[in-house]
C-alpha atoms as a PDB file:
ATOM      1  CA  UNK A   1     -17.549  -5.672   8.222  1.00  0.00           C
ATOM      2  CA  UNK A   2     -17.306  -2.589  10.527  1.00  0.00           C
ATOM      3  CA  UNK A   3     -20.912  -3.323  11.602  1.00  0.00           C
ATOM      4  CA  UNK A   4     -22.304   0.135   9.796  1.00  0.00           C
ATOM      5  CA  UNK A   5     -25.018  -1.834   8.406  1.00  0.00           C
ATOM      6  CA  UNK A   6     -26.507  -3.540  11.391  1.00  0.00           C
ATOM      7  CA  UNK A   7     -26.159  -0.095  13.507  1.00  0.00           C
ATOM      8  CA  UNK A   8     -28.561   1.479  10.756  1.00  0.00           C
ATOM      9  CA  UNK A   9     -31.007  -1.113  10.137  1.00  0.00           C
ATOM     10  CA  UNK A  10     -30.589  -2.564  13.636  1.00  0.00           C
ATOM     11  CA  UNK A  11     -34.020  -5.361  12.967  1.00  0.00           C
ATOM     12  CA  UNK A  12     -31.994  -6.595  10.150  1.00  0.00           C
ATOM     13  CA  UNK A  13     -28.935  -7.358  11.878  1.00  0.00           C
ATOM     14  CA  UNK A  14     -29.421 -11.312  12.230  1.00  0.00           C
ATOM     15  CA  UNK A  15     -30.442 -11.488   8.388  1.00  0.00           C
ATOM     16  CA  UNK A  16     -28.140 -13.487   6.093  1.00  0.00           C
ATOM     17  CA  UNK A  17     -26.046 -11.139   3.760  1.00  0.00           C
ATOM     18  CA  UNK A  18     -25.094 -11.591   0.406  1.00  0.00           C
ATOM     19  CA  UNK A  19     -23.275  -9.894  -2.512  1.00  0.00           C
ATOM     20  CA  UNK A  20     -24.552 -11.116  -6.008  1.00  0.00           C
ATOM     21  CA  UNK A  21     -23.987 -10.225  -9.427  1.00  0.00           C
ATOM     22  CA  UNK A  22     -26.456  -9.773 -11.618  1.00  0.00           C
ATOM     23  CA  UNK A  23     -25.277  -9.774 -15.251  1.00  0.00           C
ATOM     24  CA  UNK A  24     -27.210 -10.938 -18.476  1.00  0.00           C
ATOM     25  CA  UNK A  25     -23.879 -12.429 -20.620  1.00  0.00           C
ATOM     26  CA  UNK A  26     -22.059 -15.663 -20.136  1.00  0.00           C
ATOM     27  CA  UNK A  27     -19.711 -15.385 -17.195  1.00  0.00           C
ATOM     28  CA  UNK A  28     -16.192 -15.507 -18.607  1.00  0.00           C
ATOM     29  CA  UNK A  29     -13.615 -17.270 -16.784  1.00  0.00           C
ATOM     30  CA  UNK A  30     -11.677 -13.835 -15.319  1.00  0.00           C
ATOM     31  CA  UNK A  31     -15.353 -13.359 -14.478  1.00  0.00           C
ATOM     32  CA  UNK A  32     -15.779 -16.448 -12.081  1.00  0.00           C
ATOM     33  CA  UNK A  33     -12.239 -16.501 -10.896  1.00  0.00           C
ATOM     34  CA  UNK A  34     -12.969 -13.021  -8.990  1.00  0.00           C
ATOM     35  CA  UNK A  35     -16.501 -14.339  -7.836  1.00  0.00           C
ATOM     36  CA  UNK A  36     -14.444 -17.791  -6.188  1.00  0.00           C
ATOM     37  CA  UNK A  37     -11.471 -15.439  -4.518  1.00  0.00           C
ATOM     38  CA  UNK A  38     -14.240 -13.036  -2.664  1.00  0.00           C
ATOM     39  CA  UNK A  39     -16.178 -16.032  -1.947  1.00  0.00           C
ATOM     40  CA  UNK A  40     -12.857 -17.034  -0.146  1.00  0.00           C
ATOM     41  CA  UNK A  41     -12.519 -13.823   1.427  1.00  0.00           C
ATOM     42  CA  UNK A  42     -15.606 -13.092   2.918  1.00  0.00           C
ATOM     43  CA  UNK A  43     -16.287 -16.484   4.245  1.00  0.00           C
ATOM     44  CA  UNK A  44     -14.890 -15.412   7.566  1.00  0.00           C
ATOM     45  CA  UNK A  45     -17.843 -12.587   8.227  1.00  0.00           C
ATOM     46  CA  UNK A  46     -20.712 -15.204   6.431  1.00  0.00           C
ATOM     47  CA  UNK A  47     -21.320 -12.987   3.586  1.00  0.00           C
ATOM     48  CA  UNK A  48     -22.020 -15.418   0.662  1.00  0.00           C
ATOM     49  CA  UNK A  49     -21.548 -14.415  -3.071  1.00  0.00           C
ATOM     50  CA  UNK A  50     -23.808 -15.514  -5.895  1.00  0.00           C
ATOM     51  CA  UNK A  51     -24.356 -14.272  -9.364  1.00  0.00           C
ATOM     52  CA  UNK A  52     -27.959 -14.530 -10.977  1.00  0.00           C
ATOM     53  CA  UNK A  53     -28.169 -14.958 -15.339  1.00  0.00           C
ATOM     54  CA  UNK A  54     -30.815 -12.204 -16.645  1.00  0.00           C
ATOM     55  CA  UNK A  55     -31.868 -12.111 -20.342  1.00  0.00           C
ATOM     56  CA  UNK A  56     -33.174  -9.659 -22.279  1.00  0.00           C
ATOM     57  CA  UNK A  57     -35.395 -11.558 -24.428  1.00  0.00           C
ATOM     58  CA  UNK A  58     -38.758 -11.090 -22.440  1.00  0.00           C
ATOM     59  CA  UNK A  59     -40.050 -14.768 -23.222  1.00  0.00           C
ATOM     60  CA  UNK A  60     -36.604 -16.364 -21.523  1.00  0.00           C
ATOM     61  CA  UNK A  61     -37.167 -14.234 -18.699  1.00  0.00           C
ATOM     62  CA  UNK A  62     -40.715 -15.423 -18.126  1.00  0.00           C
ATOM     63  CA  UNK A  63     -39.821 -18.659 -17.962  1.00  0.00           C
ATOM     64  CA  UNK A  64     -37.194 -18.366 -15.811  1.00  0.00           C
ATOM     65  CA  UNK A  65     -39.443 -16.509 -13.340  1.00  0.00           C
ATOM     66  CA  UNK A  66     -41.855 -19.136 -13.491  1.00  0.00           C
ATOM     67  CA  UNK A  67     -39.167 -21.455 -12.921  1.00  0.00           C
ATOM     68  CA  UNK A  68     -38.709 -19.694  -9.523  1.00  0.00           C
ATOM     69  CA  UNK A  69     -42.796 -19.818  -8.590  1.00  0.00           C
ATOM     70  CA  UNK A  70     -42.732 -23.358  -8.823  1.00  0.00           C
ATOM     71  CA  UNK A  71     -38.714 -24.711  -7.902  1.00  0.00           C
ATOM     72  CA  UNK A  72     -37.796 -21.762  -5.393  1.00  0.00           C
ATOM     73  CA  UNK A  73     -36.889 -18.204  -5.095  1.00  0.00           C
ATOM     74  CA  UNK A  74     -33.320 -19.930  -5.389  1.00  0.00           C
ATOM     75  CA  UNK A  75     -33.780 -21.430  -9.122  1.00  0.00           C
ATOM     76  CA  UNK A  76     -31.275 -19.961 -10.823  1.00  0.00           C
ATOM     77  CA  UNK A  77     -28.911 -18.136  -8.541  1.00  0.00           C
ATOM     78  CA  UNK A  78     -25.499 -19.703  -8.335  1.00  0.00           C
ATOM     79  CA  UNK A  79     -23.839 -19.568  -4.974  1.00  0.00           C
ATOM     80  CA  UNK A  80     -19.881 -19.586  -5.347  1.00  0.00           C
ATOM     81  CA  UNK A  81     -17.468 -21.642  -3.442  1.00  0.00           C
ATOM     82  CA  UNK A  82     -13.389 -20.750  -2.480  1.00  0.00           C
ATOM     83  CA  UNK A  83     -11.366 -22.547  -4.580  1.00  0.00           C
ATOM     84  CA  UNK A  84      -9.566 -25.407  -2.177  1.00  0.00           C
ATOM     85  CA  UNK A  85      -6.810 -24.588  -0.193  1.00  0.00           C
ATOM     86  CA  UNK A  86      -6.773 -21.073  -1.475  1.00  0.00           C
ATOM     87  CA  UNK A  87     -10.112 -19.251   0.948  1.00  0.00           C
ATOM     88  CA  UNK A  88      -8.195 -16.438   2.388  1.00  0.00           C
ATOM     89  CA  UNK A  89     -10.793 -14.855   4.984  1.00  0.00           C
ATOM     90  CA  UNK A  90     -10.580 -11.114   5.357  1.00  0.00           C
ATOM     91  CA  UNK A  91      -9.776 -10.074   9.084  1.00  0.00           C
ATOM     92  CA  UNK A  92     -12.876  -8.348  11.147  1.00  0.00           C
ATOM     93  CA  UNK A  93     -12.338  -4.941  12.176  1.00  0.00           C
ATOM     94  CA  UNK A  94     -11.605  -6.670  15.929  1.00  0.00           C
ATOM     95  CA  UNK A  95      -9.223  -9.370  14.426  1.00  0.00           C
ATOM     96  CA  UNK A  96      -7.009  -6.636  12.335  1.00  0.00           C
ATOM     97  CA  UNK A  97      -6.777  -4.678  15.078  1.00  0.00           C
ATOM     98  CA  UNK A  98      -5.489  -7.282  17.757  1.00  0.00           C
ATOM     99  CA  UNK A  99      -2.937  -8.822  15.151  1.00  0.00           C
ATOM    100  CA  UNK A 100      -1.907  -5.283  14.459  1.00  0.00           C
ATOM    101  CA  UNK A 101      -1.508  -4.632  18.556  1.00  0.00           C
ATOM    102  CA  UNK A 102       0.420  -8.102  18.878  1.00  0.00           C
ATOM    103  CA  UNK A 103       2.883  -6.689  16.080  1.00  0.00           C
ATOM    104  CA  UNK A 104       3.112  -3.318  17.392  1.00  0.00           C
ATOM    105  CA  UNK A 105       4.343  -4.857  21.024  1.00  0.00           C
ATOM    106  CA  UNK A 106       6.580  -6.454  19.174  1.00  0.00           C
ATOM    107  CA  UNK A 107       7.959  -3.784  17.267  1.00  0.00           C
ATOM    108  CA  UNK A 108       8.198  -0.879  20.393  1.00  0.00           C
ATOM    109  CA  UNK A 109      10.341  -3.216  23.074  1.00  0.00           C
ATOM    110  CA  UNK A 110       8.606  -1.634  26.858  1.00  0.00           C
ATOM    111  CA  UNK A 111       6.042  -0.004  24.997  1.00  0.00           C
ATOM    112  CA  UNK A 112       1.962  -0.660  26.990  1.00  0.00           C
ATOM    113  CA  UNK A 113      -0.117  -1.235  23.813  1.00  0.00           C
ATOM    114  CA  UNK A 114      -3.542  -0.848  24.924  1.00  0.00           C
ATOM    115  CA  UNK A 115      -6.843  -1.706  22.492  1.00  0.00           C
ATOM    116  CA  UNK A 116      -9.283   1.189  23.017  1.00  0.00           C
ATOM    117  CA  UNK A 117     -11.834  -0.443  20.842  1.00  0.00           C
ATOM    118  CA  UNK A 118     -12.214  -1.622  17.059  1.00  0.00           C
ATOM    119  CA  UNK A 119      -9.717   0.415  15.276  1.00  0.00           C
ATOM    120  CA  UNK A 120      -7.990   2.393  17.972  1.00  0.00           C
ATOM    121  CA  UNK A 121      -5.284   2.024  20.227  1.00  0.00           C
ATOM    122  CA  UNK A 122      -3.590   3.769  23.448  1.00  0.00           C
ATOM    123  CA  UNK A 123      -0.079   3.750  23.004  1.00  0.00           C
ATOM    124  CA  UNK A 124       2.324   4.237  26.450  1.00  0.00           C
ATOM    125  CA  UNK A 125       6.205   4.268  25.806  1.00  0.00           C
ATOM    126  CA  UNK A 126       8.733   2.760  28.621  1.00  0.00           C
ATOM    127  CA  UNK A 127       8.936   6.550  29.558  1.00  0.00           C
ATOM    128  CA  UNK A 128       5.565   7.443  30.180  1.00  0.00           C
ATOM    129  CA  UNK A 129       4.697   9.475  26.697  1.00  0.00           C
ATOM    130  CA  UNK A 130       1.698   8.346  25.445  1.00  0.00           C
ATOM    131  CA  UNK A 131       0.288   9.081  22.234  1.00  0.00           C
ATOM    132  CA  UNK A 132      -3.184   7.582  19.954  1.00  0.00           C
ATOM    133  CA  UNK A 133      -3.326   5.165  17.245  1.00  0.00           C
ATOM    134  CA  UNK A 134      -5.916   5.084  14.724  1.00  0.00           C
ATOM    135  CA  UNK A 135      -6.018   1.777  12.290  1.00  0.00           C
ATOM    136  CA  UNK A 136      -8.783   3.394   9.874  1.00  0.00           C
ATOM    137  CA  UNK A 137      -6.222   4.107   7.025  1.00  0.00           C
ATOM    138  CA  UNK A 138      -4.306   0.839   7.734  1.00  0.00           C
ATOM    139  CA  UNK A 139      -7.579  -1.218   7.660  1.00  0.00           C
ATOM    140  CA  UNK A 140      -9.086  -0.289   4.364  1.00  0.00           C
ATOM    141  CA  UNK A 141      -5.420  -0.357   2.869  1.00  0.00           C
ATOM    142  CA  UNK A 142      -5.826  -4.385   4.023  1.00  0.00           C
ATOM    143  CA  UNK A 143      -9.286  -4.571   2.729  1.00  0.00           C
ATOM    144  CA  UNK A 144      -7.866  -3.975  -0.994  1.00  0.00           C
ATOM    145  CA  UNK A 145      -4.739  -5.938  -0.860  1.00  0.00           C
ATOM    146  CA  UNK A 146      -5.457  -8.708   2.103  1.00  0.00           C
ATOM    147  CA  UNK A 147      -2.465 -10.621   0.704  1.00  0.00           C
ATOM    148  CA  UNK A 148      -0.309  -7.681   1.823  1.00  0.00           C
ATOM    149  CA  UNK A 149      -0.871  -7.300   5.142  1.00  0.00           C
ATOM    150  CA  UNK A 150       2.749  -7.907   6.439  1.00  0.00           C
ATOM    151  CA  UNK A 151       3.361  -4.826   4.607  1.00  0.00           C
ATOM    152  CA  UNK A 152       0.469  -2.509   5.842  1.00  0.00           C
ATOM    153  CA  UNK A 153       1.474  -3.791   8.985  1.00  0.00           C
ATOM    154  CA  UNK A 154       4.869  -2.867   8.243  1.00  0.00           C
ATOM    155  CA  UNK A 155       3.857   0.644   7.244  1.00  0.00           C
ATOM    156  CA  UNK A 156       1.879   1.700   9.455  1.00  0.00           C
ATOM    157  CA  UNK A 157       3.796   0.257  12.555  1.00  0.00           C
ATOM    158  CA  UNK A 158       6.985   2.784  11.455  1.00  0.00           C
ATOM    159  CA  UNK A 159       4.414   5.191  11.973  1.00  0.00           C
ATOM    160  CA  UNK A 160       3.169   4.596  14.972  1.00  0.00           C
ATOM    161  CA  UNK A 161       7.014   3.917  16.183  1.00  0.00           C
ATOM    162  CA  UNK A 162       7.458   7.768  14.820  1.00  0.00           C
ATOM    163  CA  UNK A 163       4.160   8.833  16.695  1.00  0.00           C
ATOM    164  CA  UNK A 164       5.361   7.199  20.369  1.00  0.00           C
ATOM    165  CA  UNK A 165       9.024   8.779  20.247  1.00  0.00           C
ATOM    166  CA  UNK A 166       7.539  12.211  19.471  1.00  0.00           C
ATOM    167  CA  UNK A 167       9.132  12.477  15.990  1.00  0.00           C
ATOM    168  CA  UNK A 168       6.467  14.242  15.076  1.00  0.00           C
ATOM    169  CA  UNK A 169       7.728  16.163  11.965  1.00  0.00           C
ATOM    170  CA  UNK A 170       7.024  20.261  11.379  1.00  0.00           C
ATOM    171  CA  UNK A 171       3.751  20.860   9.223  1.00  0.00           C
ATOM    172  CA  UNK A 172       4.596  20.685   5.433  1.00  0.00           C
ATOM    173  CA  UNK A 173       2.017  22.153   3.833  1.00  0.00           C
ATOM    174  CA  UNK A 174       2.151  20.241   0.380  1.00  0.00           C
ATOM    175  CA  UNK A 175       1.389  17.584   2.372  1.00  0.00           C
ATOM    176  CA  UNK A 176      -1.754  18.077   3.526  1.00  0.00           C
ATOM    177  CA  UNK A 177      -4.340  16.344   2.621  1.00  0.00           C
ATOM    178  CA  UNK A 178      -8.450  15.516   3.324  1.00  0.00           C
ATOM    179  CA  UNK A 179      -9.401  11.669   4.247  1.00  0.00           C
ATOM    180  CA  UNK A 180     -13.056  11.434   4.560  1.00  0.00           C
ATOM    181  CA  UNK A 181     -14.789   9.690   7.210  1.00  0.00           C
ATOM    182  CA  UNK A 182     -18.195   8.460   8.220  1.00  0.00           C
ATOM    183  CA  UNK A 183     -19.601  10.866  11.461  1.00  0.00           C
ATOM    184  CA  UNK A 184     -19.587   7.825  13.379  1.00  0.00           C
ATOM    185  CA  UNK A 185     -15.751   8.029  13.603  1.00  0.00           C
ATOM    186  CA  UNK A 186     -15.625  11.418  14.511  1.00  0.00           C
ATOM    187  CA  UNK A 187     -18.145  10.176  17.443  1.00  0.00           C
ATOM    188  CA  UNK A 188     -16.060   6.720  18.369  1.00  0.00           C
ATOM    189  CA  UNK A 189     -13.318   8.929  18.763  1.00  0.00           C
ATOM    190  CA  UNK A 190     -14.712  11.397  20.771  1.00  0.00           C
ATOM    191  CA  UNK A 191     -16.521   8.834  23.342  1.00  0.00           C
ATOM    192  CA  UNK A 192     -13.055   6.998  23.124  1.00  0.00           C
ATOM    193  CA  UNK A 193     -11.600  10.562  24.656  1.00  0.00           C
ATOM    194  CA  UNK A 194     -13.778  11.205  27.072  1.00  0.00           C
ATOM    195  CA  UNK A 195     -13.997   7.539  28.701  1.00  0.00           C
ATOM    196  CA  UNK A 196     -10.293   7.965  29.190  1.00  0.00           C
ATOM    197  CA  UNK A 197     -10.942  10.911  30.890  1.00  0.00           C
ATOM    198  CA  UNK A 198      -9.920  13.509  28.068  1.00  0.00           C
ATOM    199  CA  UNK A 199     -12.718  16.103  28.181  1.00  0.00           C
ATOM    200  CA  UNK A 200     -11.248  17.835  24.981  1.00  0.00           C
ATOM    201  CA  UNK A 201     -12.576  16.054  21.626  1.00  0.00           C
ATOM    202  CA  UNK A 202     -11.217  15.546  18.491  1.00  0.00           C
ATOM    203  CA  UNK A 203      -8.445  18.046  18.295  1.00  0.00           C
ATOM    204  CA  UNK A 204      -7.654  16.934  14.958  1.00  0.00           C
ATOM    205  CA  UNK A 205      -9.103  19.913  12.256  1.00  0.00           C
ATOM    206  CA  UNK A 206     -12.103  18.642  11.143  1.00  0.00           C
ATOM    207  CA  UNK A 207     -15.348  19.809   8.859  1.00  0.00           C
ATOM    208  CA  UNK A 208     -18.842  18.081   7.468  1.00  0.00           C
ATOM    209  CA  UNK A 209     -18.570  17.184   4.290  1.00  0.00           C
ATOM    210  CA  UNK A 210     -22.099  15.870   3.484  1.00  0.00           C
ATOM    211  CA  UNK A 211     -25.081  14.331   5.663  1.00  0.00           C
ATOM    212  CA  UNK A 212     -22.756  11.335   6.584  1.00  0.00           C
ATOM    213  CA  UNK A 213     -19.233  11.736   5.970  1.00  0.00           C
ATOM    214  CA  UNK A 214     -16.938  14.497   7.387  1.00  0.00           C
ATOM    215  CA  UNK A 215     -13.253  15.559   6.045  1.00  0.00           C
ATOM    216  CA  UNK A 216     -10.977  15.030   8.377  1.00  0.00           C
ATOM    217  CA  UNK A 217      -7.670  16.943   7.841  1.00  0.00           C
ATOM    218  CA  UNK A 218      -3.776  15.237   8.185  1.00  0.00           C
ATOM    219  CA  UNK A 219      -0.085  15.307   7.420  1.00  0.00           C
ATOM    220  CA  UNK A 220       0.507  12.720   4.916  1.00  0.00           C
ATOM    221  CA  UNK A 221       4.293  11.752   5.471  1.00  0.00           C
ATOM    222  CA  UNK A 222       6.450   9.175   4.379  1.00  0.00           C
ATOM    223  CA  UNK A 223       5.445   6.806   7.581  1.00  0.00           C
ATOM    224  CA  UNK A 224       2.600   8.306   8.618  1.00  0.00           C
ATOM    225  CA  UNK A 225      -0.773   9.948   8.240  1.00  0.00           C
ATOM    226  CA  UNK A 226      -0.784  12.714  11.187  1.00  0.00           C
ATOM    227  CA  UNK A 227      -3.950  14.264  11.406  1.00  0.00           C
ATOM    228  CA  UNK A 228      -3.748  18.202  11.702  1.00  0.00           C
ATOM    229  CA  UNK A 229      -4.550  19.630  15.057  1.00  0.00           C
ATOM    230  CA  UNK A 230      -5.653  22.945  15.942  1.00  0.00           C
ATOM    231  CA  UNK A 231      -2.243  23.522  17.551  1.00  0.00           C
ATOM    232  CA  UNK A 232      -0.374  22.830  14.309  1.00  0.00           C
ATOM    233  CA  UNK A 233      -2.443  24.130  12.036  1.00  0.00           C
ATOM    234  CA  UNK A 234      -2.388  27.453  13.950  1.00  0.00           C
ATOM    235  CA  UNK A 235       1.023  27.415  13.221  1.00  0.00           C
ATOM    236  CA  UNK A 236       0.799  27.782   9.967  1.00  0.00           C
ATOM    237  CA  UNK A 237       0.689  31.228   7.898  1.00  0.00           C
ATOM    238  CA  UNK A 238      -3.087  30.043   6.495  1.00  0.00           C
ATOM    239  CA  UNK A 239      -6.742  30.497   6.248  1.00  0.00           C
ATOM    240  CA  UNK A 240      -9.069  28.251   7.077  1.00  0.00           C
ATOM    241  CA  UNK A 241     -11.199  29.107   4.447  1.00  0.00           C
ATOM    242  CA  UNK A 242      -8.303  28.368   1.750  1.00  0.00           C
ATOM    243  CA  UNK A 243      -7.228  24.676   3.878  1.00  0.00           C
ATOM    244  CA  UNK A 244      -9.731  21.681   2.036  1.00  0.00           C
ATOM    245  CA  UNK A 245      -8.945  24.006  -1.761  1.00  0.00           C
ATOM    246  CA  UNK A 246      -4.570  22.810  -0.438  1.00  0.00           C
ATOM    247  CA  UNK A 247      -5.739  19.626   0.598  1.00  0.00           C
ATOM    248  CA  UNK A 248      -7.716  18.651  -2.433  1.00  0.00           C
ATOM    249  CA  UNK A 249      -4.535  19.833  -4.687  1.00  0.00           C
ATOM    250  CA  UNK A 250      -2.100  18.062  -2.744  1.00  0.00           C
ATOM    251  CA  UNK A 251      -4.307  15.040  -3.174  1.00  0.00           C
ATOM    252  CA  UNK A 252      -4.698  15.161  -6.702  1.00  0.00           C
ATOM    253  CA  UNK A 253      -0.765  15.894  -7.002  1.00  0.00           C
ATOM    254  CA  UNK A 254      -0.144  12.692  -4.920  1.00  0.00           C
ATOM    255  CA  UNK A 255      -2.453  10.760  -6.914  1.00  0.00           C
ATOM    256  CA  UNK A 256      -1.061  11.282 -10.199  1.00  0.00           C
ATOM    257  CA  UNK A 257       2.161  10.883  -8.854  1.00  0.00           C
ATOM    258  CA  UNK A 258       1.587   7.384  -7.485  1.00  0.00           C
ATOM    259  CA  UNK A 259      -0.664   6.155 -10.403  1.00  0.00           C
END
């Protein structure tokens, strides 16, 4: 959905997608109700979802595969369909974040809400502070629970409100925590930055993690994620060296807490 794929394997792009299951029992019915509600959800994007019946018994599966010489590389492979009336298709990275700017104008009366590109926004308040919105964290929250997306939108617009009016809260430290992201964000951002004439990149603390994904660093508060910049975190009594060790804790505190 964010378009990932394509960018890496750019002379696949136009290929059809699907997700399928391969599985050697009998589907059970909790089975095929899942397989019907993300063939619902993705029908938006054309990704299609199909499941394919494997056997273990090597004389069945012979069979079958000669089923698919002669009848089609398609013998076999059931394609699933949205139940009626109930196809819910997930929002595109573009869609999410044009709903989400529509809601924001709504919720910051004067405010200029500007879409930077997929994901990001420029925020400008009636009196001239301006401030960056990132819908990362509010997209992926959607992803898992599509059916709650008045309430992500909810969320995160309280903390954008709280980003535009410069409430930005003091650093708590027990609140810090890592949120990884692909290197291509780090980039986006960046680009986003300097076509807007910022010549300064990401000012938000930031490390590699791995080949592909980076730790990005942030405040975690009760409306908002605030990434850490080098301002703030300079302004706290701590070592770099000690920060993703915190961060890590603080994110396994959280998690137990909320599970």
């Amino acid at each position: 959905m964010s378009g990932a794929i394509a960018r890496q394997y750019p002379d696949m792009a136009d290929m059809p997608v699907a997700i399928r299951l391969d599985h050697f029992a009998q589907l059970n019915e909790a089975a095929t109700e899942v397989l019907r509600q993300w063939a619902g959800r993705l029908s938006g994007i054309k990704v299609g979802v199909c499941s394919h019946r494997l056997y273990w018994n090597p004389v069945l599966n012979f069979f079958h595969g000669l089923a698919r010489r002669f009848l089609g590389p398609e013998h076999g492979i059931v394609h699933w369909k949205p139940e009626p009336n109930l196809a819910t298709p997930l929002l595109t990275p573009t869609q999410f974040t044009e709903e989400f700017a529509t809601a924001l104008r709504q919720g910051i009366p004067g405010a200029r809400v500007q879409i930077q590109g997929n994901l990001q926004l420029k925020i400008t308040t009636s009196d001239g502070r301006e401030s960056d919105g990132f819908l990362g964290n509010a997209y992926n929250q959607y992803l898992f629970a599509p059916e709650d997306k008045e309430e992500v939108f909810g969320k995160y617009r309280a903390g954008f409100l709280e980003t535009a009016k410069g409430e930005s809260a003091a650093v708590d430290k027990s609140r810090i925590v890592p949120i990884l992201k692909d290197k291509g964000w780090v980039k986006e951002v960046n680009n986003s930055l300097k076509t807007r004439g910022k010549e300064k990149a990401l000012a938000s603390i930031h490390e590699p993690y791995n080949d592909e994904l980076s730790i990005v660093y942030a405040q975690d508060t009760a409306a908002n994620i605030e990434y850490l910049t080098s301002e703030k975190f300079a302004s706290l009594d701590l070592d770099r060296g000690e920060l993703r060790k915190l961060a890590c804790a603080n994110l396994e505190v959280a998690t137990s807490r909320n599970s």
